[in-house]
Protein backbone atom coordinates (compact mmCIF):
# COMPACT_ATOMS: atom_id res chain seq x y z
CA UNK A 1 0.00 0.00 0.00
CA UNK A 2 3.30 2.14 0.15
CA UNK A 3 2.33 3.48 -3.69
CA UNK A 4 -1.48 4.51 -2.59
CA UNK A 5 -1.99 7.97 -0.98
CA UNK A 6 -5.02 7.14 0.73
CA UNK A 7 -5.60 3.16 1.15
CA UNK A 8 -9.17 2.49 1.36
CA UNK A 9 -10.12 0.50 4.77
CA UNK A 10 -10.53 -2.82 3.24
CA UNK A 11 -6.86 -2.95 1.67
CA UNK A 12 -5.41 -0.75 4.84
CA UNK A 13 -6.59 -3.59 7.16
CA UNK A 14 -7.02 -6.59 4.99
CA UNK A 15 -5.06 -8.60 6.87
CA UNK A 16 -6.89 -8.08 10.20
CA UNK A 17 -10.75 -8.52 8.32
CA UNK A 18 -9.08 -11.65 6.98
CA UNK A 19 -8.28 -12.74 10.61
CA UNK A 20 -11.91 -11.44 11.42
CA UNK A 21 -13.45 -13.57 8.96
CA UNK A 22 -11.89 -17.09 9.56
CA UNK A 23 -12.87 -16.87 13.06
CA UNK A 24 -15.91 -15.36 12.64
CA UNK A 25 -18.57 -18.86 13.26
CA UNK A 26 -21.54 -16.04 13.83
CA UNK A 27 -24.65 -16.16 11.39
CA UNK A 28 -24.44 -13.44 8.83
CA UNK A 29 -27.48 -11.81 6.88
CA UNK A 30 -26.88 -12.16 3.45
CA UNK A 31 -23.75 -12.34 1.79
CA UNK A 32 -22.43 -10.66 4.44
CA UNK A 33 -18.26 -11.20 4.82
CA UNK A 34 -18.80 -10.69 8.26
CA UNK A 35 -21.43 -11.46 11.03
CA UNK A 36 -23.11 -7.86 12.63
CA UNK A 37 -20.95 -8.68 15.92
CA UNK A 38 -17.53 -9.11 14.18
CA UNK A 39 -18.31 -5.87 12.00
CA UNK A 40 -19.12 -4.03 15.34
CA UNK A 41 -15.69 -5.28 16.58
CA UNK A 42 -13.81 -4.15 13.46
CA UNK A 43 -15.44 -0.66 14.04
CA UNK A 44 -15.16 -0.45 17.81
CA UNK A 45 -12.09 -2.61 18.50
CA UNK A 46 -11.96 -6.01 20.67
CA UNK A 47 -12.27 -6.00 24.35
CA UNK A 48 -10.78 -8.67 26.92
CA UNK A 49 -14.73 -10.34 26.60
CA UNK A 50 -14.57 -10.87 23.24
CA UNK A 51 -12.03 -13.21 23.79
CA UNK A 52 -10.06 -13.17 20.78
CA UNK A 53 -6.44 -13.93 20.18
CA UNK A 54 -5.43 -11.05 19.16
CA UNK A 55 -6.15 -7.10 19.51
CA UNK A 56 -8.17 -5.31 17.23
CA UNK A 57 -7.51 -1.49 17.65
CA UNK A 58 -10.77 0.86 17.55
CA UNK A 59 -11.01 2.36 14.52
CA UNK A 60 -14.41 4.88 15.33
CA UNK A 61 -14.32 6.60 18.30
CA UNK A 62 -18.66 7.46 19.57
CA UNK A 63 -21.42 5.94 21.28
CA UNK A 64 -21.43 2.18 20.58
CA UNK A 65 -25.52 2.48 20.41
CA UNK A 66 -24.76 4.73 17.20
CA UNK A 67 -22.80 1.75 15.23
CA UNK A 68 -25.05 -0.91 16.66
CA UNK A 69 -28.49 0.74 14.79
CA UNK A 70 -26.09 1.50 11.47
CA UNK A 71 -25.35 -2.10 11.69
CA UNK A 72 -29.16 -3.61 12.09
CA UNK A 73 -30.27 -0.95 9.86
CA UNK A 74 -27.70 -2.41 6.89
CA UNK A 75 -29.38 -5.95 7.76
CA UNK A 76 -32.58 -4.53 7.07
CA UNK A 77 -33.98 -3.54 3.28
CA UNK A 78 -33.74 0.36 4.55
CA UNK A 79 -31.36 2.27 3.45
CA UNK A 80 -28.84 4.15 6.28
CA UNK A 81 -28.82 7.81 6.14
CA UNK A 82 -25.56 9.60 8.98
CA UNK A 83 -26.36 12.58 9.72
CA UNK A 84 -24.31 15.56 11.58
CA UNK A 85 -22.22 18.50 11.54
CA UNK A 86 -19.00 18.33 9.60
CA UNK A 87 -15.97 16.55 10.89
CA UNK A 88 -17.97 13.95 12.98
CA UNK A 89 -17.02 10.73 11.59
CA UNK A 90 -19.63 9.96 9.24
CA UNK A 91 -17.76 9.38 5.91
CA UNK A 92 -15.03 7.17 8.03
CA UNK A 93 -18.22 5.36 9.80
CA UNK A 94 -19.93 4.43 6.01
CA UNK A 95 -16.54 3.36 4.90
CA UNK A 96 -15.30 1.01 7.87
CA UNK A 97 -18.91 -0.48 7.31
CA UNK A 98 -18.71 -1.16 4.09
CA UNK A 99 -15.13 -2.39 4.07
CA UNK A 100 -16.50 -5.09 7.15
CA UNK A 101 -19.26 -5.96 5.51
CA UNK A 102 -19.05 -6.15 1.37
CA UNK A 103 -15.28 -5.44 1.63
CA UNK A 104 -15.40 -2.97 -0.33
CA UNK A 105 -16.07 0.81 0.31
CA UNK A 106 -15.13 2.67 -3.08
CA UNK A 107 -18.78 1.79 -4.81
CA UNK A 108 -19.26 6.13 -3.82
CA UNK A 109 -21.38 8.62 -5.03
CA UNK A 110 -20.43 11.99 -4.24
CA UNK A 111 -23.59 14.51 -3.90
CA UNK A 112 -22.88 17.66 -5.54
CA UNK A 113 -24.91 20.84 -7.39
CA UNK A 114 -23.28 18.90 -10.54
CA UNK A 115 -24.57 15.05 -9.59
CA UNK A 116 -27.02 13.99 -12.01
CA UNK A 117 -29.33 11.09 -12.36
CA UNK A 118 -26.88 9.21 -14.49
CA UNK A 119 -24.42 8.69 -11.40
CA UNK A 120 -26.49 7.05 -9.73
CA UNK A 121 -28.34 4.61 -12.60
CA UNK A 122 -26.27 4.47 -15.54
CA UNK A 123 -24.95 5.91 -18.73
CA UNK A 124 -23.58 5.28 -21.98
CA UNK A 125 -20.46 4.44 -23.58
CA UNK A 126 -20.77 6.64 -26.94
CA UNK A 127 -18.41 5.43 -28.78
CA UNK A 128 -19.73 1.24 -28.09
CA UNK A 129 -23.02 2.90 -28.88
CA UNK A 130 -22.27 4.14 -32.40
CA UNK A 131 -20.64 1.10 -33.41
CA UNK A 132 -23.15 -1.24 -31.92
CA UNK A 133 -26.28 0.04 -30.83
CA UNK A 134 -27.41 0.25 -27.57
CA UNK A 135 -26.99 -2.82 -24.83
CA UNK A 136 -25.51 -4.18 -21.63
CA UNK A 137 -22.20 -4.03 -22.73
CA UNK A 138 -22.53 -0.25 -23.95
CA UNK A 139 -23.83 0.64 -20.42
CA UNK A 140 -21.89 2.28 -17.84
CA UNK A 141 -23.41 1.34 -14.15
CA UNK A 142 -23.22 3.62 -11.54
CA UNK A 143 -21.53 3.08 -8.38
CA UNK A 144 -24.98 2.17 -6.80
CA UNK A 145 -26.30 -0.13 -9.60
CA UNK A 146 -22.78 -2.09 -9.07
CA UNK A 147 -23.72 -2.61 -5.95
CA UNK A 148 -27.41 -3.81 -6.79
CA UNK A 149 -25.69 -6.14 -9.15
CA UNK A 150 -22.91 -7.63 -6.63
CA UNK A 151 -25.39 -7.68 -3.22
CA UNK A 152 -22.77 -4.79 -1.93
CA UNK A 153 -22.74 -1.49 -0.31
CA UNK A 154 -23.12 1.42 -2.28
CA UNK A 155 -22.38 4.93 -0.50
CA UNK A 156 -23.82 8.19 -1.47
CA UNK A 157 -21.58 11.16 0.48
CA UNK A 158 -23.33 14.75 0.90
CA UNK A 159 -27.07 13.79 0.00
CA UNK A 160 -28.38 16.85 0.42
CA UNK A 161 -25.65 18.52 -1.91
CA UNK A 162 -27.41 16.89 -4.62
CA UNK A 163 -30.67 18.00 -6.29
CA UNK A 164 -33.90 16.94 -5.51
CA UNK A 165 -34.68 15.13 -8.95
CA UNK A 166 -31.32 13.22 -8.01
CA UNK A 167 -32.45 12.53 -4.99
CA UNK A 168 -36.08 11.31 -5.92
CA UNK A 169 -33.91 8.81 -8.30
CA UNK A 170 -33.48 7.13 -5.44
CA UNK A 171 -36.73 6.66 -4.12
CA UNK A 172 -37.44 3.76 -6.66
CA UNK A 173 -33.45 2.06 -5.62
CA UNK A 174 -34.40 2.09 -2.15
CA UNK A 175 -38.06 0.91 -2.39
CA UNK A 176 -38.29 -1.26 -4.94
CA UNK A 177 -34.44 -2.50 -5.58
CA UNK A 178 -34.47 -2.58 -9.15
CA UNK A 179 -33.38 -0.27 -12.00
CA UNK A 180 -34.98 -0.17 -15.77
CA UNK A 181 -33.42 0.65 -18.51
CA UNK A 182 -35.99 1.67 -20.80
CA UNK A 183 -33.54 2.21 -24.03
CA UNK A 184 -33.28 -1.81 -24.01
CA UNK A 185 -35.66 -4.05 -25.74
CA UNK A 186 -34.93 -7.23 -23.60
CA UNK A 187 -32.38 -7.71 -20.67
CA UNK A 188 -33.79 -4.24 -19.11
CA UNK A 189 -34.43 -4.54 -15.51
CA UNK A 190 -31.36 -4.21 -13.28
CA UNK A 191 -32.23 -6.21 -9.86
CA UNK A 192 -30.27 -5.73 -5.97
CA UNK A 193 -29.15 -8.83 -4.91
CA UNK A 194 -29.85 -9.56 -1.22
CA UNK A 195 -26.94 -8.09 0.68
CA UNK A 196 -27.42 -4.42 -1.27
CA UNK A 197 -27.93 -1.60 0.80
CA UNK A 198 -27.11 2.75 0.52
CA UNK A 199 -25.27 4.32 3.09
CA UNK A 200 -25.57 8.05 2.69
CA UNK A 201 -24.14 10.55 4.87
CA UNK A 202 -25.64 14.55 5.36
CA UNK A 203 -24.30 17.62 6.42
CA UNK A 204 -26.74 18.76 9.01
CA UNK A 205 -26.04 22.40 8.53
CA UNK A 206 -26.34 22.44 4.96
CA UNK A 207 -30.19 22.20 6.09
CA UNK A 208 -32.37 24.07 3.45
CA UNK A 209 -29.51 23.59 0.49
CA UNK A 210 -31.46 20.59 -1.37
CA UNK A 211 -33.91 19.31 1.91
CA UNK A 212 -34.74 15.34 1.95
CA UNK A 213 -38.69 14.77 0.44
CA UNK A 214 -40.85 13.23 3.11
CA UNK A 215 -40.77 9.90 0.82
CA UNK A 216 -37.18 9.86 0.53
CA UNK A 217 -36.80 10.37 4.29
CA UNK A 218 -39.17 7.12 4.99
CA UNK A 219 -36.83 5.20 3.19
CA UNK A 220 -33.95 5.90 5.42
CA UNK A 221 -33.01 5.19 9.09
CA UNK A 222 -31.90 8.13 10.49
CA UNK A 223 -28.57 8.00 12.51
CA UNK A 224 -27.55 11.07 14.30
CA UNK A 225 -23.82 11.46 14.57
CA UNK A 226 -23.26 14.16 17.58
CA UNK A 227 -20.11 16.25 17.97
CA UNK A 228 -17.40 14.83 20.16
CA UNK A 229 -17.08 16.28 23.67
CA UNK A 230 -16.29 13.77 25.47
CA UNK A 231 -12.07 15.03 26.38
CA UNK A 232 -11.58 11.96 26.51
CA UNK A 233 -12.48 10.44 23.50
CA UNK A 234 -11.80 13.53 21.72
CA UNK A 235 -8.02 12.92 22.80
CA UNK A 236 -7.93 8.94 21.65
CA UNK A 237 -9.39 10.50 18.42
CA UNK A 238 -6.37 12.87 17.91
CA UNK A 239 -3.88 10.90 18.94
CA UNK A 240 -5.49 8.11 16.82
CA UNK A 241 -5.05 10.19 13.70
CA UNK A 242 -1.72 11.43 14.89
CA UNK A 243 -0.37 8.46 14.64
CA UNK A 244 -1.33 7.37 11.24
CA UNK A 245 -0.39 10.64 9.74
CA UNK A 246 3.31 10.03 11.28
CA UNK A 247 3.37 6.56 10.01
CA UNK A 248 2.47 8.02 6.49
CA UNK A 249 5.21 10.36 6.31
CA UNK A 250 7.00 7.86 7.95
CA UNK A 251 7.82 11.03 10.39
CA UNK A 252 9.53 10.50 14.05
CA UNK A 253 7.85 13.90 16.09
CA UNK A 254 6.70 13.61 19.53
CA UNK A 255 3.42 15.43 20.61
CA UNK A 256 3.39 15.73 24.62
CA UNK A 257 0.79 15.03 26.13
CA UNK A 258 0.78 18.92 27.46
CA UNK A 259 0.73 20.40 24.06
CA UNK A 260 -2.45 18.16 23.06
CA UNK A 261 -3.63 19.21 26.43
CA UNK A 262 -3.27 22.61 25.27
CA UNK A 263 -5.44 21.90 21.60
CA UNK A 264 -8.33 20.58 23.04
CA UNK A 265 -8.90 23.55 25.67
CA UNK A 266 -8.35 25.91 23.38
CA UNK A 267 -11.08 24.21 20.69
CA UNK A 268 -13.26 23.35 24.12
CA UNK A 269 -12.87 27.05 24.45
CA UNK A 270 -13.92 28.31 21.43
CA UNK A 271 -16.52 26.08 21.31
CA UNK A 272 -17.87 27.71 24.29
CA UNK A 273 -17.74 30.91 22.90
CA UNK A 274 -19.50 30.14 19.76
CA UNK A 275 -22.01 28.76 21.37
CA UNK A 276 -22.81 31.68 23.72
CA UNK A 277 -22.56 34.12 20.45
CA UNK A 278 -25.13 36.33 20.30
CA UNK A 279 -25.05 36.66 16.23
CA UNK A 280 -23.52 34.47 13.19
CA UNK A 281 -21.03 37.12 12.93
CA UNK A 282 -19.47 36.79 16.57
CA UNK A 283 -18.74 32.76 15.43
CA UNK A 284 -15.67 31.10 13.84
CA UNK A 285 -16.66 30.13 10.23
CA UNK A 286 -15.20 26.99 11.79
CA UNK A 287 -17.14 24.23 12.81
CA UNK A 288 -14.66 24.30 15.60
CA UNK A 289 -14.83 20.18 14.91
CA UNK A 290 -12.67 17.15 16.11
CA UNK A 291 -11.79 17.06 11.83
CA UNK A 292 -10.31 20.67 11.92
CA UNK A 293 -8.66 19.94 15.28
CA UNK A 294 -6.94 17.26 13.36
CA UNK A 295 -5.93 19.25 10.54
CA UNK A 296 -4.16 22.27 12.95
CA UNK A 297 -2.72 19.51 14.44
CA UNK A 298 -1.74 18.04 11.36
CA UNK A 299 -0.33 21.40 9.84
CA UNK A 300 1.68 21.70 12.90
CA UNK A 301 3.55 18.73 12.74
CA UNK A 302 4.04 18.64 9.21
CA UNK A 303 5.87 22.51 9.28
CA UNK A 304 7.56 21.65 12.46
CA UNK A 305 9.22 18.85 10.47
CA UNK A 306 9.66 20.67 7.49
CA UNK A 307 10.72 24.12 8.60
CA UNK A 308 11.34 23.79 12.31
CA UNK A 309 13.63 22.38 14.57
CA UNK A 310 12.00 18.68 13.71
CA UNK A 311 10.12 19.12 17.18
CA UNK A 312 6.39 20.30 17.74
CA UNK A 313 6.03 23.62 19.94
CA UNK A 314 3.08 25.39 21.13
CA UNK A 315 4.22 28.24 19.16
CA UNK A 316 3.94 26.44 16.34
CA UNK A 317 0.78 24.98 17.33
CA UNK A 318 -0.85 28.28 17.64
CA UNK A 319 0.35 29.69 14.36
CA UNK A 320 -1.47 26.64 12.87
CA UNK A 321 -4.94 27.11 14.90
CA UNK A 322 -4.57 30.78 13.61
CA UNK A 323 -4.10 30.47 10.14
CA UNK A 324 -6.61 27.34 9.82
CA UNK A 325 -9.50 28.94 11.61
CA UNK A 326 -8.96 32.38 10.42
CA UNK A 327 -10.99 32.00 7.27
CA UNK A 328 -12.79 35.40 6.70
CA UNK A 329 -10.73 38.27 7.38
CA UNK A 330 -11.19 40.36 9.44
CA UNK A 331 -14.00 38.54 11.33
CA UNK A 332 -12.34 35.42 12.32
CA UNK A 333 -8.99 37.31 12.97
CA UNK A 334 -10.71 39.20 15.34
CA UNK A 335 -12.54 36.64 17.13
CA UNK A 336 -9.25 35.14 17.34
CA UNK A 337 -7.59 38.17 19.06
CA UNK A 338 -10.24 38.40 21.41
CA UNK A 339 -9.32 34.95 22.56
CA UNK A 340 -6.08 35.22 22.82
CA UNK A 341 -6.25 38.57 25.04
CA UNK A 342 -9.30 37.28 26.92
CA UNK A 343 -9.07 33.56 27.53
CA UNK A 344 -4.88 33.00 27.08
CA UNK A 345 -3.66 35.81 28.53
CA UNK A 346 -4.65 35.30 31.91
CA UNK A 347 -4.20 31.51 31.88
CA UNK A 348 -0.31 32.33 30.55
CA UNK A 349 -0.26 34.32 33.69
CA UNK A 350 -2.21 32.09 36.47
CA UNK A 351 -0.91 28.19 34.75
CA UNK A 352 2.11 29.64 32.99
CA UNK A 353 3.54 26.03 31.30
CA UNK A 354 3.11 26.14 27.44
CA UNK A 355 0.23 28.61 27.27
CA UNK A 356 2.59 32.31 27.32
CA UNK A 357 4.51 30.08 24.44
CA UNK A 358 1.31 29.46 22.93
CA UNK A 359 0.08 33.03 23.11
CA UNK A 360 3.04 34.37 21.85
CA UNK A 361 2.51 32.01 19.04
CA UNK A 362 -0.83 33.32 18.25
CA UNK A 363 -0.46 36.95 18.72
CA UNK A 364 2.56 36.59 16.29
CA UNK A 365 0.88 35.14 13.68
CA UNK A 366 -2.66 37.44 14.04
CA UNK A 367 -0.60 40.15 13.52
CA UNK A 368 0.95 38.72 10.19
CA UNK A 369 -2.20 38.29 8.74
CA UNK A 370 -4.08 41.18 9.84
């Protein structure tokens, strides 16, 4: 996998669903590659009652209840619709379930202004047409009639991005699990195998860009992703991610404990304000999520390795929360500022530790870009 950028989960932990599978003596709907408790255990990671051999790491960090429904919902004929604010997990959530259960999580539709019907039925190769007419061969099948074909998962990311003529398309998938394709005489009905289901994740602030249709809606389970504020699991999330992004650059940084320490107050912070904002325009564009914590994090450690003294500081940490989060100018520079002078200031003063470095760090870098 050293030649892929970004290994999808089914090759980036073949070797453990391989394990998973050959021990795996559980009844599985379908043609399920693995039983509803194994793929929970993929997701969540083995405990000592499981009783396995050998340790599965957790690979989705939320409320077990949340994966459990996804999973009986995918056993079901409904379709599974995530739903939450950006950076949640929901995207990683579809693809680990996929990957567990049809192993294979790149049959994707991505939900844009531009998606039309065709990606999710079919469409035509032109050139096969003119030569030989219309017929199976000629077709192109979508991502999701690929998986009606194979008894897979198809995924549909950003549903709501989409149109609402796209997204009545799938009314008939989900209902009636067939396709017709009118422009054949014979050999026109594309039918789901058992084992076909849609995951489809939604941005629940893009509320009122392309709204789900009442019918559409009944044709979904509903599973509400919250945001992550649990410090706790917030902080096995990070250093999760951490971790894989070092291995990938094949990079040897430490991040203290302190310094991480110091990320998640200051987004727990932020947070706090945004929340007790009294308009739109005294917020972060940011969704201030675990995601964009990630990426500062991220940015950090890659320009500490890069351009720094090949060890992560918290002035270099708060150069990178500035210039990620500081997306309108000068709004979120001034937000910003007021945290800094408000909230670090006198924490630098009464804790001392990293936080002057870290306001130092910030006030450095407002000042560049103001």
């Amino acid at each position: 996998m050293s030649d892929l950028l970004r290994a999808p989960a089914e090759l980036k932990y073949a070797e453990e669903l391989d394990w998973l599978e050959s021990v795996d003596d559980s009844p599985k709907p379908f043609a399920w590659r693995l039983s509803p408790k194994m793929v929970r255990l993929f997701v969540l990671g083995a405990e000592r009652s499981d009783g396995l051999d050998r340790e599965v790491a957790q690979k989705w960090f939320g409320d077990r209840s949340f994966v459990e429904r996804a999973i009986v919902t995918l056993a079901s004929d409904r379709g599974l619709l995530l739903i939450g604010d950006p950076g949640t997990g929901k995207s990683w959530l579809a693809e680990l379930l996929a990957a567990a259960i049809s192993r294979n999580s790149t049959q994707v539709v991505q939900g844009t202004a531009g998606t039309t019907e065709d990606h999710i039925k079919y469409s035509w190769n032109v050139s096969m047409v003119i030569a030989k007419g219309q017929s199976r061969e000629s077709m192109i099948p979508s991502p999701i009639m690929t998986a009606m074909e194979t008894g897979t998962i198809g995924r549909f990311e950003e549903l709501t991005r989409s149109t609402s003529d796209v997204q009545d398309a799938l009314i008939s998938i989900l209902s009636e699990k067939y396709i017709s394709v009118p422009e054949l005489d014979s050999d026109n009905i594309v039918f789901a195998k058992p084992g076909f289901s849609v995951i489809a994740t939604a941005n629940s602030r893009d509320r009122g860009v392309n709204d789900l249709s009442s019918a559409l809606k009944r044709r979904f389970n509903f599973v509400r992703i919250p945001v992550v504020t649990n410090k706790k699991s917030e902080t096995e999330i990070v250093r999760f991610r951490t971790e894989e992004l070092l291995r990938r650059h094949q990079i040897e940084l430490d991040v203290p404990p302190t310094l991480l320490d110091v990320l998640l107050r200051s987004f727990a912070d932020l947070r706090e304000a945004a929340a007790a904002a009294g308009s739109e325009d005294e917020k972060l564009e940011s969704a201030l999520s675990t995601a964009e914590q990630i990426g500062v994090l991220e940015d950090a450690i890659l320009h500490s390795n890069f351009f720094g003294e090949r060890a992560l500081t918290a002035h270099t940490l708060a150069a990178s929360l500035v210039g990620s989060l500081s997306r309108r100018a000068p709004e979120d520079l001034a937000i910003l500022n007021k945290y800094m002078h408000g909230v670090v200031e006198p924490r630098s003063k009464d804790e001392g530790g990293l936080w002057p470095e870290f306001l130092a760090g910030g006030r450095d870098t407002i000042a560049t870009l103001s």
